[in-house]
C-alpha atoms as a PDB file:
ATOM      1  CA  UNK A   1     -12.767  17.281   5.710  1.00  0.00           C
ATOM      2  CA  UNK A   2     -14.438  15.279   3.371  1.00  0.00           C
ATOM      3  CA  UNK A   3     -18.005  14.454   5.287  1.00  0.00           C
ATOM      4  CA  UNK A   4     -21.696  15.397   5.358  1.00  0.00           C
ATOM      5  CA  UNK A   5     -24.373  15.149   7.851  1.00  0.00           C
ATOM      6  CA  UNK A   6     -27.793  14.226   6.675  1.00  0.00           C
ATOM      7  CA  UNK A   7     -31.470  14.363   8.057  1.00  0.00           C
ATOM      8  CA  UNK A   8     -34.409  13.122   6.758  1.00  0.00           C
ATOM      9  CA  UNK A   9     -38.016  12.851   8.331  1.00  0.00           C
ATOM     10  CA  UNK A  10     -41.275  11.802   6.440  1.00  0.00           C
ATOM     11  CA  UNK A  11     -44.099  10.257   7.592  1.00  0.00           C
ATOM     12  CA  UNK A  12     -42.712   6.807   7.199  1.00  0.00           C
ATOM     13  CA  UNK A  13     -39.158   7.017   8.551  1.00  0.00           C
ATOM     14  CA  UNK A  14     -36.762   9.479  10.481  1.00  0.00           C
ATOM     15  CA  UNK A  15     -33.384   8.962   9.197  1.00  0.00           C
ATOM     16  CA  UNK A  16     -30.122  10.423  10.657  1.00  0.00           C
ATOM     17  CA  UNK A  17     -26.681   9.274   8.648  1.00  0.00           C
ATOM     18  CA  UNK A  18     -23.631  10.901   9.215  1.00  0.00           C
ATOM     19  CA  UNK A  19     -20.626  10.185   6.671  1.00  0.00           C
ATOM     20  CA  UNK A  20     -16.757  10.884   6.393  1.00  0.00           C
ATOM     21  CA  UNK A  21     -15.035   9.608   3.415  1.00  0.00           C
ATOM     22  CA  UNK A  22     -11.879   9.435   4.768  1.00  0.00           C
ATOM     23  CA  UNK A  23     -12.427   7.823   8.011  1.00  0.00           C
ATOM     24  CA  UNK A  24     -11.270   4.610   9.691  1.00  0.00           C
ATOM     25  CA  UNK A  25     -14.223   1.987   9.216  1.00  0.00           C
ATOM     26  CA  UNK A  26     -15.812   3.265  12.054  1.00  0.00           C
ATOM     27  CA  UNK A  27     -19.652   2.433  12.379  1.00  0.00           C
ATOM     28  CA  UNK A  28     -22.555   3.210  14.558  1.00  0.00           C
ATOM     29  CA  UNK A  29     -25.848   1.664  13.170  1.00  0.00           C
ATOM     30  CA  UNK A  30     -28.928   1.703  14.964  1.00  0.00           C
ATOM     31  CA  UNK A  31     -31.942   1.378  11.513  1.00  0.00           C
ATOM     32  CA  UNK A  32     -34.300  -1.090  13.087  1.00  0.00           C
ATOM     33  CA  UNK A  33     -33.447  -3.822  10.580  1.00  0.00           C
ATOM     34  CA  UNK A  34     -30.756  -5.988  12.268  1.00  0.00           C
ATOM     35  CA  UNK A  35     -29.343  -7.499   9.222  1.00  0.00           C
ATOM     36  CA  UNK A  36     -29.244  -4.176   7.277  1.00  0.00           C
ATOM     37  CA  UNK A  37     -27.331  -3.362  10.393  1.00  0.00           C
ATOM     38  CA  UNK A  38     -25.095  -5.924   9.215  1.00  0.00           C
ATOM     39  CA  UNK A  39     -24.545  -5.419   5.647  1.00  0.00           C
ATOM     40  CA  UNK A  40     -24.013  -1.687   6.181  1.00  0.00           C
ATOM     41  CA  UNK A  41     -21.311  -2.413   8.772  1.00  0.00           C
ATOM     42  CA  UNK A  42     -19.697  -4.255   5.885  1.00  0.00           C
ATOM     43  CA  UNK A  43     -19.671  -0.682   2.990  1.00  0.00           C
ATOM     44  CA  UNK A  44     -18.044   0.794   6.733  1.00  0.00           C
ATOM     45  CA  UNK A  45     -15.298  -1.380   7.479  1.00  0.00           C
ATOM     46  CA  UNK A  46     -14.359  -2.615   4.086  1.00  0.00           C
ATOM     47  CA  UNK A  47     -14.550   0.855   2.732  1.00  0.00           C
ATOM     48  CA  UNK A  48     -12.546   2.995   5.218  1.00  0.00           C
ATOM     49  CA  UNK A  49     -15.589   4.963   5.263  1.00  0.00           C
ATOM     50  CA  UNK A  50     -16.989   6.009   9.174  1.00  0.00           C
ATOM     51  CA  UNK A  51     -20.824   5.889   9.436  1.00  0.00           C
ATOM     52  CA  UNK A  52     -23.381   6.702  11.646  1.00  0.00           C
ATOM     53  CA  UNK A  53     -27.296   5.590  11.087  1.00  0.00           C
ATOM     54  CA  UNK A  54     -29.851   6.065  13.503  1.00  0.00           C
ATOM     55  CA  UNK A  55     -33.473   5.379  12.106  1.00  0.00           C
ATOM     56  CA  UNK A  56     -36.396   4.870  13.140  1.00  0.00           C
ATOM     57  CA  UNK A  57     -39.740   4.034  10.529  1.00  0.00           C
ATOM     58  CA  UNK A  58     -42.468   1.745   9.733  1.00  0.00           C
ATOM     59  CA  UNK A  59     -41.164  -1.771  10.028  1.00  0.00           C
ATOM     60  CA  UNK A  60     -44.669  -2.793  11.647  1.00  0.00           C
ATOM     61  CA  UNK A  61     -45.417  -2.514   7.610  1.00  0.00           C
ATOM     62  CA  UNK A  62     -42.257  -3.886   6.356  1.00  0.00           C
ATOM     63  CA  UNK A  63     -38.808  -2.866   5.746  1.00  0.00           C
ATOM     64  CA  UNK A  64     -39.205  -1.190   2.417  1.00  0.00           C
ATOM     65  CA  UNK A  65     -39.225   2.644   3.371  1.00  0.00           C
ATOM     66  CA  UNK A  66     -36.510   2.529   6.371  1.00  0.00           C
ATOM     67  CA  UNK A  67     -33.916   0.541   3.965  1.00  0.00           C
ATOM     68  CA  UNK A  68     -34.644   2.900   0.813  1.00  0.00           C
ATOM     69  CA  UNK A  69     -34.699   6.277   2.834  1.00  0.00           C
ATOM     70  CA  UNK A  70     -31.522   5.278   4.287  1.00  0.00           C
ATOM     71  CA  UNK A  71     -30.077   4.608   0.722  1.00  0.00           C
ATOM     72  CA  UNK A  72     -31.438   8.025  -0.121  1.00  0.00           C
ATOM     73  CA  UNK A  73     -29.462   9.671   2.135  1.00  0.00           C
ATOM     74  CA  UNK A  74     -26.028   7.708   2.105  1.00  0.00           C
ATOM     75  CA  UNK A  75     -26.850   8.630  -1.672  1.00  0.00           C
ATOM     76  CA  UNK A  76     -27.136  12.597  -0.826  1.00  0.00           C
ATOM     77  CA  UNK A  77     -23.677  12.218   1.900  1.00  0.00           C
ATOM     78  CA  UNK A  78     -21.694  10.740  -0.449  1.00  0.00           C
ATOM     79  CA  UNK A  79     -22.887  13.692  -3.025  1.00  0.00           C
ATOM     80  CA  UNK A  80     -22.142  16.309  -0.502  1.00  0.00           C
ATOM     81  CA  UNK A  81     -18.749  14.701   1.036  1.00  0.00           C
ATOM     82  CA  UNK A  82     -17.576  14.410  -2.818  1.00  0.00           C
ATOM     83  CA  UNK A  83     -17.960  18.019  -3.789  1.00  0.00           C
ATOM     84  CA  UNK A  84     -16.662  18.979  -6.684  1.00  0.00           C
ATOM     85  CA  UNK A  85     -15.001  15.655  -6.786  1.00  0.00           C
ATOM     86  CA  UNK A  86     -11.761  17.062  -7.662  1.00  0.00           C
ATOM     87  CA  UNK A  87      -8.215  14.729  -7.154  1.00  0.00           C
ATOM     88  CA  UNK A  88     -10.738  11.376  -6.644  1.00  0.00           C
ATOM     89  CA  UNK A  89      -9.698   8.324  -8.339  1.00  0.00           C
ATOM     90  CA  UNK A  90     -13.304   8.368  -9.503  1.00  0.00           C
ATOM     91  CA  UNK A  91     -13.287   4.438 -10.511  1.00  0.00           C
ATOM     92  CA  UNK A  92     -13.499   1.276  -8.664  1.00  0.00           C
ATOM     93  CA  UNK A  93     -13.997  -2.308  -8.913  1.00  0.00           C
ATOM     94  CA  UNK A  94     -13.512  -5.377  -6.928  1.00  0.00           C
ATOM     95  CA  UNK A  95     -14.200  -8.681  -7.450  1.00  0.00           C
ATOM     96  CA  UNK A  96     -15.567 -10.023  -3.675  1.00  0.00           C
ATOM     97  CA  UNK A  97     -15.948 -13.412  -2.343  1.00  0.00           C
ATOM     98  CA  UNK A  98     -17.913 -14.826   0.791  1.00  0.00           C
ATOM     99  CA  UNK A  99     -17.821 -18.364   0.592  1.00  0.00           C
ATOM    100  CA  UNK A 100     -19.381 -19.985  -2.252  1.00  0.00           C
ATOM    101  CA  UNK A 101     -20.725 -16.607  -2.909  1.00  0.00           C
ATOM    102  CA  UNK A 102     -18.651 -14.194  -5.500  1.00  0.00           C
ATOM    103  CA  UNK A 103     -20.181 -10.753  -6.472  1.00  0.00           C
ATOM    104  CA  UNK A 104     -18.007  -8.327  -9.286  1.00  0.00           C
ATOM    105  CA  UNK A 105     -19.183  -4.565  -8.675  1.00  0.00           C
ATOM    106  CA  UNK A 106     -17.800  -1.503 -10.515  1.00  0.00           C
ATOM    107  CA  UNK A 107     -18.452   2.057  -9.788  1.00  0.00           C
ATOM    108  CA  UNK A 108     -18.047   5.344 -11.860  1.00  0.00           C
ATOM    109  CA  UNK A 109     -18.688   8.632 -10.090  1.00  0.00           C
ATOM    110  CA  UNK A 110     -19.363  10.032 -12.777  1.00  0.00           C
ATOM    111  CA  UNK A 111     -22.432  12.474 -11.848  1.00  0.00           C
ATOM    112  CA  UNK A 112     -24.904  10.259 -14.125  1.00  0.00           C
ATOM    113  CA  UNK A 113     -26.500   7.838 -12.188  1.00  0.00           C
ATOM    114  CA  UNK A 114     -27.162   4.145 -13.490  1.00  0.00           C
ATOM    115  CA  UNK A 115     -27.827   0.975 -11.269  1.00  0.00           C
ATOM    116  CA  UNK A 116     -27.184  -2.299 -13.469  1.00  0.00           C
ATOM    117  CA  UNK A 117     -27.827  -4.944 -11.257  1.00  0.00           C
ATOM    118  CA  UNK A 118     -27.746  -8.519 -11.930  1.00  0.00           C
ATOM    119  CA  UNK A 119     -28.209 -10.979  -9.192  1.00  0.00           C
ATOM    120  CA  UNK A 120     -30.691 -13.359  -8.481  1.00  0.00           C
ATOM    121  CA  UNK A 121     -30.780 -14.600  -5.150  1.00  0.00           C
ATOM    122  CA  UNK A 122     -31.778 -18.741  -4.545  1.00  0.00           C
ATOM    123  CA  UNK A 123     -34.396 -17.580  -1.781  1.00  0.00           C
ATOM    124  CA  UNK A 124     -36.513 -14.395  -0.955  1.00  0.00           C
ATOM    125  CA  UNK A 125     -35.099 -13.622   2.403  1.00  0.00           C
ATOM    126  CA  UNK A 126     -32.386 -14.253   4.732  1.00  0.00           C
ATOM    127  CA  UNK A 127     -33.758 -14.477   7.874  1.00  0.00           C
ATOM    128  CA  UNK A 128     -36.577 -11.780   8.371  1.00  0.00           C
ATOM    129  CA  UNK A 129     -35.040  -9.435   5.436  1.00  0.00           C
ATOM    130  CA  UNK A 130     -36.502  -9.113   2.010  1.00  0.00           C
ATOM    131  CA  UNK A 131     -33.581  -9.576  -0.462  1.00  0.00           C
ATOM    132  CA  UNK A 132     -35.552  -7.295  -2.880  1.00  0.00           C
ATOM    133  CA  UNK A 133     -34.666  -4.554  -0.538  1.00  0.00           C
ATOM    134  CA  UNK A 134     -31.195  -4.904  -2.085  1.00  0.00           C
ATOM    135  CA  UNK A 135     -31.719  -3.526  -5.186  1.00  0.00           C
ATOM    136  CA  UNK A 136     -34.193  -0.742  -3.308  1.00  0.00           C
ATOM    137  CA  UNK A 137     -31.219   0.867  -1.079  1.00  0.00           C
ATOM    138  CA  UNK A 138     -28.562   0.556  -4.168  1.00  0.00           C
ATOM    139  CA  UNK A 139     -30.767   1.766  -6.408  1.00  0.00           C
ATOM    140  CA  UNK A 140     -31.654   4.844  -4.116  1.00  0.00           C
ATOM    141  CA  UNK A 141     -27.821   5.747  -3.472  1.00  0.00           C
ATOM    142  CA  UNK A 142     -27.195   5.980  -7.056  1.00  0.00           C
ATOM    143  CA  UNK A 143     -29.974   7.780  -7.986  1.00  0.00           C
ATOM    144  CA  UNK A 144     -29.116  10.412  -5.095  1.00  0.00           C
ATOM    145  CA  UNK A 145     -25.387  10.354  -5.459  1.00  0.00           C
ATOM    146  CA  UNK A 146     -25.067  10.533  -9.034  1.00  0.00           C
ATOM    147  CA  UNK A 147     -22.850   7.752  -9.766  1.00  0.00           C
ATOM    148  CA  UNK A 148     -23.270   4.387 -12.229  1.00  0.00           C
ATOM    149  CA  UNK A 149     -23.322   1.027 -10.433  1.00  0.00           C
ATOM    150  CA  UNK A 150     -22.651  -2.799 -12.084  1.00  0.00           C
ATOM    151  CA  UNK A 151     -23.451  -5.435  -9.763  1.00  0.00           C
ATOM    152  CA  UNK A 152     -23.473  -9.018 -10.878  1.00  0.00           C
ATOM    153  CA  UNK A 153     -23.202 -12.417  -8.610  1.00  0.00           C
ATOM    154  CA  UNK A 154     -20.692 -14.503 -10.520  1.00  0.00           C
ATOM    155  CA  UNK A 155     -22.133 -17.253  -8.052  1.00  0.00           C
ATOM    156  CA  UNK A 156     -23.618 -17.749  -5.039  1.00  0.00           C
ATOM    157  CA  UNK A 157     -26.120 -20.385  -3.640  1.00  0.00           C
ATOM    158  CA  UNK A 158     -26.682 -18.730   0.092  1.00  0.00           C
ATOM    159  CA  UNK A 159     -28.859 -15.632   0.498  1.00  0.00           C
ATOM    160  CA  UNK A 160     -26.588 -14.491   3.086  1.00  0.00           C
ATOM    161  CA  UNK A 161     -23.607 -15.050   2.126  1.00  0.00           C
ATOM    162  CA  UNK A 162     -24.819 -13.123  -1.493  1.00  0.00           C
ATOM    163  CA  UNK A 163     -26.004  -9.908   0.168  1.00  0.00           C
ATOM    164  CA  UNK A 164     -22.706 -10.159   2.515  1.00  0.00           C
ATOM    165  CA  UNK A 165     -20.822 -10.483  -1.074  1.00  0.00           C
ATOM    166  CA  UNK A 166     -22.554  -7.118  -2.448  1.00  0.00           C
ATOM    167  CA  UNK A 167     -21.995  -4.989   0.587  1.00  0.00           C
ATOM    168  CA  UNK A 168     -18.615  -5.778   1.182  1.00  0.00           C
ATOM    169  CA  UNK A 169     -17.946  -5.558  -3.190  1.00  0.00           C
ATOM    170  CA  UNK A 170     -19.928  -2.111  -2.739  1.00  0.00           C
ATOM    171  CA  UNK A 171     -17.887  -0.856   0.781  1.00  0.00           C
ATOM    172  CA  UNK A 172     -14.658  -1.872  -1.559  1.00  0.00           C
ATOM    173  CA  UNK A 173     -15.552  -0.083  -4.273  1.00  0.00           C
ATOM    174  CA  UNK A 174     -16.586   3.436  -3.177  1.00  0.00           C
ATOM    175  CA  UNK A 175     -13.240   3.133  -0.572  1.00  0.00           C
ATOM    176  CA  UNK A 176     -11.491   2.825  -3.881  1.00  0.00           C
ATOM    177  CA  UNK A 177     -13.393   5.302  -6.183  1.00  0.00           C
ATOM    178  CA  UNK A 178     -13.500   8.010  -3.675  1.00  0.00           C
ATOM    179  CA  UNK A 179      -9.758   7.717  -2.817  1.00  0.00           C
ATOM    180  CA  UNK A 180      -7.542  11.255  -3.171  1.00  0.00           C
ATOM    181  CA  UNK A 181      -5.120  10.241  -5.671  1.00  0.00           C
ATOM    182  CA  UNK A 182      -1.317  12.030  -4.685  1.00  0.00           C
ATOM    183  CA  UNK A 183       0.069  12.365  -8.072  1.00  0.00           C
ATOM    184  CA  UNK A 184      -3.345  14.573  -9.062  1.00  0.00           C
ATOM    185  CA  UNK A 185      -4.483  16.568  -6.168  1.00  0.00           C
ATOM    186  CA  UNK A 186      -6.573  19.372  -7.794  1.00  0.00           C
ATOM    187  CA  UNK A 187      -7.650  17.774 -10.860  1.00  0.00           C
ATOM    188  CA  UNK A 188     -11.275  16.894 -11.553  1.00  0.00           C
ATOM    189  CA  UNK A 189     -10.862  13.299 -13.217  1.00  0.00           C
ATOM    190  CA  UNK A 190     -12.585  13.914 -16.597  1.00  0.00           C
ATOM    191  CA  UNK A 191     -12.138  15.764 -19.789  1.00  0.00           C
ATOM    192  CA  UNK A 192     -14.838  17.855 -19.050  1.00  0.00           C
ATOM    193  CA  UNK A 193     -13.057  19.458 -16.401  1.00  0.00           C
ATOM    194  CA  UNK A 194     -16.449  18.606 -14.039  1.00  0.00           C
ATOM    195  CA  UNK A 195     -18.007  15.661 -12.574  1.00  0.00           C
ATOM    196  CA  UNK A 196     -22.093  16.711 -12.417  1.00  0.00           C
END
């Protein structure tokens, strides 16, 4: 069983996240940030992945440290669920619209990790949430999973409808990268012989 269980507690936040890579876009999210509720339901359903996130942390402050501990440790499940990342597809890439909005992401687990990140959002939030915070989760999954991430809004005039465009892109892409592939079961997808 590809999964991993993963428990984090600081000062600032209490994070539980619970992962299984070859799930049924099951989802359970309780982080204290409604939308991020909402965009992670997206990487869920739209990746096949089941999730579970139950957080608490400062949001009397702001946002910041319960939406980039959480990235932290979807970063360390998908690590651990991975493990020696042998018969995975390894790449994705989608091209994702949401109405006017249209976000290209690629992925490479690769064991290197690199956030490229190009999108510029018309508006600082959407709603209550910080769009900034975007970038802050991705950029703590990658760094904690080990893979490289391209993210660039093609176009998109809605805050919304933008971060709606990158989580579902993103819940496409790992669905896709991390997919067993039949015709090489036991092979590690590089010439290295190891993903690290």
């Amino acid at each position: 069983m590809r999964q991993a269980t993963i428990d984090r507690r600081t000062k600032e936040t209490d994070v539980h996240l619970e992962l299984a890579l070859d799930g049924q876009g099951r989802y359970e999210l309780s982080t204290g940030v409604p939308f991020f509720d909402h965009m992670l339901s997206h990487v869920a359903v739209h990746g096949g992945l089941d999730l579970v996130v139950a957080a608490k942390g400062d949001t009397e402050v702001d946002d910041h440290h319960t939406v980039e501990d959480i990235g932290i440790c979807l970063g360390r499940a998908l690590r651990q669920a991975l493990g020696d990342k042998r018969g995975i597809t390894r790449y994705g890439h989608q091209i994702t619209p949401m109405d006017e909005s249209l976000v290209l992401t690629a992925i490479d687990i690769s064991g290197r990790p690199v956030l490229v990140y190009d999108v510029a959002f018309p508006e600082p939030t959407s709603g209550a949430f910080h769009v900034e915070l975007v970038r802050e989760f991705l950029q703590a999954v990658v760094s904690q999973a080990g893979i490289a991430l391209h993210v660039k809004l093609l176009h998109g005039q809605n805050a919304h409808h933008i971060a709606e465009a990158v989580f579902k892109s993103l819940g496409r892409c790992l669905g896709e990268a991390v997919r067993l592939r039949a015709d090489r079961p036991d092979q590690v997808p590089s010439t290295k012989g190891m993903l690290e």
